[in-house]
C-alpha atoms as a PDB file:
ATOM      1  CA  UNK A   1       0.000   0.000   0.000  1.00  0.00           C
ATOM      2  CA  UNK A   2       1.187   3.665  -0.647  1.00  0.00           C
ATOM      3  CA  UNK A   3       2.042   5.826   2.003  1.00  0.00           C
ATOM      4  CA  UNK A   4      -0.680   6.894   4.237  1.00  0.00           C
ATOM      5  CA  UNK A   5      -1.260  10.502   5.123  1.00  0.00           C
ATOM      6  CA  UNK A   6      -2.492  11.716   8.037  1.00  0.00           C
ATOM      7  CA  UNK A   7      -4.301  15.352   7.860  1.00  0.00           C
ATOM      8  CA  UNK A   8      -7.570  17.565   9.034  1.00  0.00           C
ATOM      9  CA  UNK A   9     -10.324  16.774   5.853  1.00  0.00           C
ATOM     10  CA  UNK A  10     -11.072  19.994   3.907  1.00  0.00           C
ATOM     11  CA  UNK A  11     -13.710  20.301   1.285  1.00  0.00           C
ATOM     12  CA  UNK A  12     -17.503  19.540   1.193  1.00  0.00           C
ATOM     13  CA  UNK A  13     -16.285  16.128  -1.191  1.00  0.00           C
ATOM     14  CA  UNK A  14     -13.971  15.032   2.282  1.00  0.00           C
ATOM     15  CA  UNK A  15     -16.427  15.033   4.550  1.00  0.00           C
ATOM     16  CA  UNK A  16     -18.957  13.720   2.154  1.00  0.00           C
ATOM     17  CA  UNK A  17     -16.786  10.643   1.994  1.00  0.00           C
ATOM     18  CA  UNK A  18     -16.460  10.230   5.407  1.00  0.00           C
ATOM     19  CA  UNK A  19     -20.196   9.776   5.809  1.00  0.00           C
ATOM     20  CA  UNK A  20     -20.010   7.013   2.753  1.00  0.00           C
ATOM     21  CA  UNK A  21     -16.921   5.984   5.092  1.00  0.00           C
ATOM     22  CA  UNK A  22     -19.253   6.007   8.219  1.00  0.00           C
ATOM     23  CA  UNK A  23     -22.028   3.696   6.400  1.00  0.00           C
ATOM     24  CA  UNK A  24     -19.533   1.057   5.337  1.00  0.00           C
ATOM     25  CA  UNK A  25     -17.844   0.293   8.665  1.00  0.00           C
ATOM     26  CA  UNK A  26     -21.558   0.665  10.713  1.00  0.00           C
ATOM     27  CA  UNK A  27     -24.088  -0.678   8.473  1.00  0.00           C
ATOM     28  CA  UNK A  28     -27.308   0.473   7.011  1.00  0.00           C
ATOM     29  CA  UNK A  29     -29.981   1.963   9.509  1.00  0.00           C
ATOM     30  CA  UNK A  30     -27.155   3.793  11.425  1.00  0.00           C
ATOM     31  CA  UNK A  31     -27.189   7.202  10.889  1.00  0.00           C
ATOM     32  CA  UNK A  32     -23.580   9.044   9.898  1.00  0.00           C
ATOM     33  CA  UNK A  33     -22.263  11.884  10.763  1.00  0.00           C
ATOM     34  CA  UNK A  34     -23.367  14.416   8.341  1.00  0.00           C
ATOM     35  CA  UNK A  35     -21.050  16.366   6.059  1.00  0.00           C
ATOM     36  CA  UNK A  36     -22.278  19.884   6.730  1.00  0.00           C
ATOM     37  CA  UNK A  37     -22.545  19.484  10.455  1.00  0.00           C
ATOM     38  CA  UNK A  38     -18.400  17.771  10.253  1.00  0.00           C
ATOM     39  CA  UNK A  39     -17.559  21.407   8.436  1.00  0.00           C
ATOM     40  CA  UNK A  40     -19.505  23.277  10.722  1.00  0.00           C
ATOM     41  CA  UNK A  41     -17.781  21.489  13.841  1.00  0.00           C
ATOM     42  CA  UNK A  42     -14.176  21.656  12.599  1.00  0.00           C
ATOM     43  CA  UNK A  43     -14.960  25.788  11.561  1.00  0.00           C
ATOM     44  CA  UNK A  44     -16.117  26.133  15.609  1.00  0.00           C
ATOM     45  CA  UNK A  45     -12.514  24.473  16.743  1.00  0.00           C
ATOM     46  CA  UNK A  46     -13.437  20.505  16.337  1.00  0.00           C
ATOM     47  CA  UNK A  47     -11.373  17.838  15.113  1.00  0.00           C
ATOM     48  CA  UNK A  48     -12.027  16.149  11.582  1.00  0.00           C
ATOM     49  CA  UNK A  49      -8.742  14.109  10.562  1.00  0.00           C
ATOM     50  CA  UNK A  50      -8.217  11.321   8.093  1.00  0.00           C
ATOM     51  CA  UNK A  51      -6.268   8.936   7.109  1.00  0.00           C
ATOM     52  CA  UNK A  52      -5.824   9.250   3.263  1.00  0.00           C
ATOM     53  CA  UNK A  53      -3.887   6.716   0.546  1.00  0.00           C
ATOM     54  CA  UNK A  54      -3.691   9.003  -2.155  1.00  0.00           C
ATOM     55  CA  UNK A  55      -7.026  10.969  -2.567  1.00  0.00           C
ATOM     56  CA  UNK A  56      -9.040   7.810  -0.433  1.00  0.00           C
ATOM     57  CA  UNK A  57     -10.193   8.241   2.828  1.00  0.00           C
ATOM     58  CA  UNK A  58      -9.479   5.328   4.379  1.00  0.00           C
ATOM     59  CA  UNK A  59     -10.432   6.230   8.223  1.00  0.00           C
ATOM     60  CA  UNK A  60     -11.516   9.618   9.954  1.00  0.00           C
ATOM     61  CA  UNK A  61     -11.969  10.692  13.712  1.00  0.00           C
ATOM     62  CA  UNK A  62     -14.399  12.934  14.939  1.00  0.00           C
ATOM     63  CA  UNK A  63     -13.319  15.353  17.682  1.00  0.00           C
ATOM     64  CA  UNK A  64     -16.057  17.638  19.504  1.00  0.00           C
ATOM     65  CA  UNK A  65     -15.106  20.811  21.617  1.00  0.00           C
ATOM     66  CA  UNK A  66     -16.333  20.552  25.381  1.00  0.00           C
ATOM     67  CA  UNK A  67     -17.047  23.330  27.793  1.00  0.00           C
ATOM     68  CA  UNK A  68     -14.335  22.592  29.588  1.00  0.00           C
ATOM     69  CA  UNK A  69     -11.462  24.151  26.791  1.00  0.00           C
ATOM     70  CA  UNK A  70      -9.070  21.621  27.990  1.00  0.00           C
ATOM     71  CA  UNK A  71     -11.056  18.346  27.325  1.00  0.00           C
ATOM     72  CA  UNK A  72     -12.478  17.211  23.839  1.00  0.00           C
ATOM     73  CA  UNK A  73     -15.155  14.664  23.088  1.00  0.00           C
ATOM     74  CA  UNK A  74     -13.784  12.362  20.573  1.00  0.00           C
ATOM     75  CA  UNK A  75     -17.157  11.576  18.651  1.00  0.00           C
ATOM     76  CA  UNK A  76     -16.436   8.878  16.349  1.00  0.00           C
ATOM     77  CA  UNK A  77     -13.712   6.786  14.872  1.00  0.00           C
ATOM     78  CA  UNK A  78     -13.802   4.941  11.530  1.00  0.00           C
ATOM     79  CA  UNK A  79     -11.993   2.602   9.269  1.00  0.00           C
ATOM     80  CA  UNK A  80     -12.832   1.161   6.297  1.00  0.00           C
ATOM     81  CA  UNK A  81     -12.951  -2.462   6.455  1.00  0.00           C
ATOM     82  CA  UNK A  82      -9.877  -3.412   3.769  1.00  0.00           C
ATOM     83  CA  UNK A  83      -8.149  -1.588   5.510  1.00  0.00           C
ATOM     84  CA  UNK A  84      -7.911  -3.093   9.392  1.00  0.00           C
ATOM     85  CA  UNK A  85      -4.755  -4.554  10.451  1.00  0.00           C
ATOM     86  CA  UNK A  86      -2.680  -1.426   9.604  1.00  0.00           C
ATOM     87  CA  UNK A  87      -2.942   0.255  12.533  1.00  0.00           C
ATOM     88  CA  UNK A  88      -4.794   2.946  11.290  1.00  0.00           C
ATOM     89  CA  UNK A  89      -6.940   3.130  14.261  1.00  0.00           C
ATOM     90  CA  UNK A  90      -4.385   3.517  16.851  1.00  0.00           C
ATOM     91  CA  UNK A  91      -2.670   6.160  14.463  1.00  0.00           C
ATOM     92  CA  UNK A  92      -5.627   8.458  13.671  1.00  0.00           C
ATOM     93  CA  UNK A  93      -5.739   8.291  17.706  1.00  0.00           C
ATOM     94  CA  UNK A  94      -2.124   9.435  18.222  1.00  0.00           C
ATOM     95  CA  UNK A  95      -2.923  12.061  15.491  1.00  0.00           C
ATOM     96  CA  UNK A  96      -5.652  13.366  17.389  1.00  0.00           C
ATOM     97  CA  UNK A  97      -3.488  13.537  20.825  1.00  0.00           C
ATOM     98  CA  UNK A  98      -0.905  15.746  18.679  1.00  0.00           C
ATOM     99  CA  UNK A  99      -3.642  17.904  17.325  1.00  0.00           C
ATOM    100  CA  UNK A 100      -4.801  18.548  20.497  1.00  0.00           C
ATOM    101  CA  UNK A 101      -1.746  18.848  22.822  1.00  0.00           C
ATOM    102  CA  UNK A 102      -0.933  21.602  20.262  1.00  0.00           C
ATOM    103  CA  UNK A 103      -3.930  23.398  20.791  1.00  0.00           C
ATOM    104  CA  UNK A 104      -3.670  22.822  24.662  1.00  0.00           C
ATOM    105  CA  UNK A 105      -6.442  20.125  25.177  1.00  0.00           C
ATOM    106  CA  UNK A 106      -5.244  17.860  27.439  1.00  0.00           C
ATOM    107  CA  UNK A 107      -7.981  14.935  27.979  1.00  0.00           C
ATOM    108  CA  UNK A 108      -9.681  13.471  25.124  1.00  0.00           C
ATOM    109  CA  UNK A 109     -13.058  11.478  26.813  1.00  0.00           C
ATOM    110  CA  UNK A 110     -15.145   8.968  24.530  1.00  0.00           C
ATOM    111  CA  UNK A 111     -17.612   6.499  24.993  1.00  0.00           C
ATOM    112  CA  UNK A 112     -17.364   2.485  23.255  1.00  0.00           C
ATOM    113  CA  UNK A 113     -18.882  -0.331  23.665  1.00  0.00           C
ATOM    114  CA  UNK A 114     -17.661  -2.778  26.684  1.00  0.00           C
ATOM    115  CA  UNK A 115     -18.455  -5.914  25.697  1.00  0.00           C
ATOM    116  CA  UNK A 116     -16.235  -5.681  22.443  1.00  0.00           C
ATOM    117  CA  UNK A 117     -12.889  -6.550  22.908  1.00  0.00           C
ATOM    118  CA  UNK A 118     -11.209  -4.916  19.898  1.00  0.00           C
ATOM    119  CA  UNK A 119     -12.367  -1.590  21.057  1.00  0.00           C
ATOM    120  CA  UNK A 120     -11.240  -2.431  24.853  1.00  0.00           C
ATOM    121  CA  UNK A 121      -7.899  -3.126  23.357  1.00  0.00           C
ATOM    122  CA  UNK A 122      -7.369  -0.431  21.804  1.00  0.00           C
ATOM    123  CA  UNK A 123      -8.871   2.232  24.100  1.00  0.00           C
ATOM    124  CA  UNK A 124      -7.650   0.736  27.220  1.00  0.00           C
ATOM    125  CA  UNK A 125      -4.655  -1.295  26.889  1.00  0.00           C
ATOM    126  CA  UNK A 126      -3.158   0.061  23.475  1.00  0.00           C
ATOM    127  CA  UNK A 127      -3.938   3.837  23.813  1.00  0.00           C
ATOM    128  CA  UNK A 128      -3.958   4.022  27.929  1.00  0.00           C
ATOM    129  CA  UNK A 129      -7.215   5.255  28.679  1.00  0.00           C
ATOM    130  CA  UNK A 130      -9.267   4.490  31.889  1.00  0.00           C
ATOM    131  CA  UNK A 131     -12.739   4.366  32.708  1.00  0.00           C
ATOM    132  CA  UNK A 132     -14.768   4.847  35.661  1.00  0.00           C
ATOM    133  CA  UNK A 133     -18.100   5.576  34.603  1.00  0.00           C
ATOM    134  CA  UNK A 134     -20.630   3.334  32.812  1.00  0.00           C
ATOM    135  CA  UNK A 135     -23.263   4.173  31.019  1.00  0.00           C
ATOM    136  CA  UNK A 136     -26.511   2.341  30.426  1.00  0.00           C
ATOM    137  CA  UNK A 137     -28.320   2.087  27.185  1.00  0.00           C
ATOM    138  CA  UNK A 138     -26.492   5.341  26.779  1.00  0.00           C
ATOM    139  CA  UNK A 139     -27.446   5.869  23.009  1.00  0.00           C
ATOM    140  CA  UNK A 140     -31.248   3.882  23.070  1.00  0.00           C
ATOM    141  CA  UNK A 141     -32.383   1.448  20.501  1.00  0.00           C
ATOM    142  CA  UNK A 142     -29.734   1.476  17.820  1.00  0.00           C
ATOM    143  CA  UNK A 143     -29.458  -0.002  13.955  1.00  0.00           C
ATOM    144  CA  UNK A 144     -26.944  -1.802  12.175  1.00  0.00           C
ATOM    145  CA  UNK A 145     -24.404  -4.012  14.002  1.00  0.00           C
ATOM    146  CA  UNK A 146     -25.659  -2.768  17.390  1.00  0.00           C
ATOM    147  CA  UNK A 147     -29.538  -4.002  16.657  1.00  0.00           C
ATOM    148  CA  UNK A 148     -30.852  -5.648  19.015  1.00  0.00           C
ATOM    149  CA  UNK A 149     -28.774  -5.859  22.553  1.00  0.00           C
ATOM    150  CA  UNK A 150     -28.960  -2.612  25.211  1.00  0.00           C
ATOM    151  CA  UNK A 151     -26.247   0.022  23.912  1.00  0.00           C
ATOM    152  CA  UNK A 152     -24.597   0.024  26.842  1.00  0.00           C
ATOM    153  CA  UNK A 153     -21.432   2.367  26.992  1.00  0.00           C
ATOM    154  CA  UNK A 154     -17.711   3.144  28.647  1.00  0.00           C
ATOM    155  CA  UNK A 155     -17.286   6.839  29.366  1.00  0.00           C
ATOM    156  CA  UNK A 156     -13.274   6.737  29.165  1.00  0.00           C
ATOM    157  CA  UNK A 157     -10.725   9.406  30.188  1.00  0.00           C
ATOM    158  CA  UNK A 158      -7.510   9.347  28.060  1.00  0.00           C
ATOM    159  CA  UNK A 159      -4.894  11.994  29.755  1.00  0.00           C
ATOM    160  CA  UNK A 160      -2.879  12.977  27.074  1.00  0.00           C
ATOM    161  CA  UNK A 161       0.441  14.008  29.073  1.00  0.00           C
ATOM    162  CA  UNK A 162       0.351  10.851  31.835  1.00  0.00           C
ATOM    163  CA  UNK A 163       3.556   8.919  31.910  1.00  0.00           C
ATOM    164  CA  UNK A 164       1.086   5.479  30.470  1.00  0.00           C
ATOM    165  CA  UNK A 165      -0.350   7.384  27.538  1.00  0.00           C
ATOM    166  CA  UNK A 166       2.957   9.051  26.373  1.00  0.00           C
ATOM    167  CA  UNK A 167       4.632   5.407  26.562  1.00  0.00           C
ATOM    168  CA  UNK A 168       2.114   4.188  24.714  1.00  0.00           C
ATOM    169  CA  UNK A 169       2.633   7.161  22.486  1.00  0.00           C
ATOM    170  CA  UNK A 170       6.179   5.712  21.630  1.00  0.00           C
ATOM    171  CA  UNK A 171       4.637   2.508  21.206  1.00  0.00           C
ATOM    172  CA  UNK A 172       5.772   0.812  24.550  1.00  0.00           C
ATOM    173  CA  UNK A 173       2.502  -1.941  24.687  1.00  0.00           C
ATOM    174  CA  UNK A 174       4.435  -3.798  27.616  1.00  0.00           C
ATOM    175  CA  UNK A 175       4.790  -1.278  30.425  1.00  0.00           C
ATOM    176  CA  UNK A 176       2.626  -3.092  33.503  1.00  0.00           C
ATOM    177  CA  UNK A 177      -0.344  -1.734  34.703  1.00  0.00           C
ATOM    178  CA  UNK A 178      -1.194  -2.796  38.149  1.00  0.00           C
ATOM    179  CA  UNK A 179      -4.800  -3.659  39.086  1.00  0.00           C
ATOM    180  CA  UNK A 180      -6.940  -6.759  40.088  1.00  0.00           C
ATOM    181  CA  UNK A 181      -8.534  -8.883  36.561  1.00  0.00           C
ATOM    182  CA  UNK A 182     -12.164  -8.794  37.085  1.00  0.00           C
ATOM    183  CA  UNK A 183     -13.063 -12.480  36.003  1.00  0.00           C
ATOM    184  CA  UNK A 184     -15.483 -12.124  33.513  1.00  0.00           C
ATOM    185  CA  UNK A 185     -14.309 -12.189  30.123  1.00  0.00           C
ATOM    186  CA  UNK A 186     -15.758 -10.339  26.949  1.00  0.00           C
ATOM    187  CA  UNK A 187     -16.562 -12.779  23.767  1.00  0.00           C
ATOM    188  CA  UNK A 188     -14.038 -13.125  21.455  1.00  0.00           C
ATOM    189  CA  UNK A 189     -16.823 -12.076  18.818  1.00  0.00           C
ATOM    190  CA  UNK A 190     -19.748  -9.855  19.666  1.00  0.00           C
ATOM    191  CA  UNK A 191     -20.898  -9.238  16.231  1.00  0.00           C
ATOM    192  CA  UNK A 192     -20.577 -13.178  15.821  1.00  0.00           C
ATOM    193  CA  UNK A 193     -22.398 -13.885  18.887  1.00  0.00           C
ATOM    194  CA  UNK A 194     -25.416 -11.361  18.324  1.00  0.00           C
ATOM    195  CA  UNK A 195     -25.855 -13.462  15.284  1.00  0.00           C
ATOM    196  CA  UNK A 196     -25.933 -16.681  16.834  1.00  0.00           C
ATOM    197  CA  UNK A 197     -27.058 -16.126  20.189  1.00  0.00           C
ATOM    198  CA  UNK A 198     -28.787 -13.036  21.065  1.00  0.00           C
ATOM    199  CA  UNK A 199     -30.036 -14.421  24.426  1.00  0.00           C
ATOM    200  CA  UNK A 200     -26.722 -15.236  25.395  1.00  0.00           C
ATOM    201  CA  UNK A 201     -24.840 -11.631  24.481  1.00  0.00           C
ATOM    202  CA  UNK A 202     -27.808  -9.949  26.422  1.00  0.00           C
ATOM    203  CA  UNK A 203     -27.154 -11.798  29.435  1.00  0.00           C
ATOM    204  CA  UNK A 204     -23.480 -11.103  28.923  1.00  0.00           C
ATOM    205  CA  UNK A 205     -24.326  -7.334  28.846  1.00  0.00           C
ATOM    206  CA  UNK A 206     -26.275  -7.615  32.007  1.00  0.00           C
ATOM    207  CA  UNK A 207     -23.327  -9.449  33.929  1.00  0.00           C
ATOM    208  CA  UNK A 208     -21.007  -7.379  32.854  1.00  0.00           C
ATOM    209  CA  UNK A 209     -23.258  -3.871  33.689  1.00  0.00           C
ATOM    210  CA  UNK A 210     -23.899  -5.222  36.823  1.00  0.00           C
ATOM    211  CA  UNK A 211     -19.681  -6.322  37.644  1.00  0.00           C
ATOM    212  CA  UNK A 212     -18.496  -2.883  36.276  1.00  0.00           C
ATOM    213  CA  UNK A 213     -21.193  -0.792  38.374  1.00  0.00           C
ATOM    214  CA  UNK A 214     -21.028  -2.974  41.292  1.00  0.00           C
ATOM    215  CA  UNK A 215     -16.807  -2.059  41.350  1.00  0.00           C
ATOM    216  CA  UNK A 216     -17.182   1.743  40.251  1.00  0.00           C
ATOM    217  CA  UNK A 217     -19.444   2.221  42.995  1.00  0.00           C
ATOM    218  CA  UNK A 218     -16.813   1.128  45.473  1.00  0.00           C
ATOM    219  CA  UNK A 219     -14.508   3.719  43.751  1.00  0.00           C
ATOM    220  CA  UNK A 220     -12.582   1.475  41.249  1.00  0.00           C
ATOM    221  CA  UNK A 221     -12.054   2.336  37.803  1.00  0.00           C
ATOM    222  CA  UNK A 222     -10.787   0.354  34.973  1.00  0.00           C
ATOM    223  CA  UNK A 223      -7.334   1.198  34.270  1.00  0.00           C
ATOM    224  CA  UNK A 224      -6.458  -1.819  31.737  1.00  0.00           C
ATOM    225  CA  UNK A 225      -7.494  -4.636  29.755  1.00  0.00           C
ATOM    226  CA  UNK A 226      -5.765  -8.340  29.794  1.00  0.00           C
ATOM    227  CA  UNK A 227      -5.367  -9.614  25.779  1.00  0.00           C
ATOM    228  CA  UNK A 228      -4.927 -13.144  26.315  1.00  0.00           C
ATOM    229  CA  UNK A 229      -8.176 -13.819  28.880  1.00  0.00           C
ATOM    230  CA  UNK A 230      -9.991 -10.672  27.732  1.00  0.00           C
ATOM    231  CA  UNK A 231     -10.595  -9.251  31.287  1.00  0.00           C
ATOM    232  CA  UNK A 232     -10.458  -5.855  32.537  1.00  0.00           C
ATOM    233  CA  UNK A 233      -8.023  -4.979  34.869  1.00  0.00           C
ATOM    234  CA  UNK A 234      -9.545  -2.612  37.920  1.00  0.00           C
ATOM    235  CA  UNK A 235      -7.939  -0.427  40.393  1.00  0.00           C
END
């Protein structure tokens, strides 16, 4: 593959292919960010970066301002589907932490789903962020891959100048993070599981609201994520 570029988008034809972007990786019935309201955002101080090949976007990000000037509300992250396993993810995050650190933003919250495991590794154990609040059917009945299960979410705090995050920043994966594995691990497979087994990932949701809230209300927080037995690590 070609070099990949990372930059803000810029032109109504950019962030009308990050909606077609948006509809590929989410399926049909869930509703994209629209172009206009992506110009509008980045014109009021937001974030709208991609990762381009060429002229193709082949992931964006999604950064909203906050009332607080210091934090930012990373929206939405995308890529397309040919194009997982290069990382693109984890770089389009790293992009946003420089955009912001320039600007003087120095926490960049989002919300993902807990049960998949993809998303906790990268948001938790690859990127360094930590949780402590969790959110319940935070967005209502959704479409697409999310149809049909409560859209239960992880409010997560990524600190964009703590010793973990700027390791991770220079791509040190290994450096320990201390905390006790909650035993309850996330399927390998959500989407697969929804399909096969919707009773079963429901009930998984429920255990796994009720072992999260049950641990933040004693004050814990989830500070990583194990790979190999896909637990979360609490402290």
């Amino acid at each position: 593959m070609r070099e990949v570029i990372f930059r803000d988008l810029s032109g109504m034809a950019e962030f009308r292919a990050a909606e077609t972007l948006q509809r590929s990786v989410w399926g049909a019935g869930d509703q994209p960010d629209p172009a206009d309201l992506m110009m509008v955002v980045q014109g009021l101080g937001g974030l709208v970066g991609g990762a381009f090949v060429g002229d193709v976007l082949m992931g964006y990000i999604f950064g909203l301002p906050s009332r607080d000037p210091q934090v930012q509300h990373s929206h939405r992250l995308a890529v397309l589907p040919e194009a997982r396993g290069l990382g693109l993810g984890v770089k389009l995050k790293f992009y946003q932490r420089d955009w912001c650190l320039a600007r003087g933003i120095s926490t960049v919250q989002w919300t993902y789903d807990p049960l998949r495991p993809i998303n906790a590794t990268l948001n938790i154990h690859r990127l360094g962020a930590q949780s402590g609040r969790y959110l319940v059917d935070y967005y209502g009945e959704m479409e697409g891959i999310n149809r049909g299960i409560a859209s239960d979410r992880l409010l997560v705090d990524w600190v964009l100048d703590s010793p973990l995050v700027a390791a991770r920043a220079l791509g040190d994966v290994d450096l320990s993070v201390e905390g006790e594995l909650l035993p309850l691990a996330l399927p390998q497979d959500l989407d697969a599981l929804l399909a096969q087994d919707m009773a079963a990932a429901s009930g998984l949701r429920m255990q796994l609201r009720l072992a999260l809230q049950q641990r933040m209300a004693c004050g814990q927080r989830i500070v990583g994520f194990d790979k190999q037995s896909r637990c979360y690590r609490l402290a």
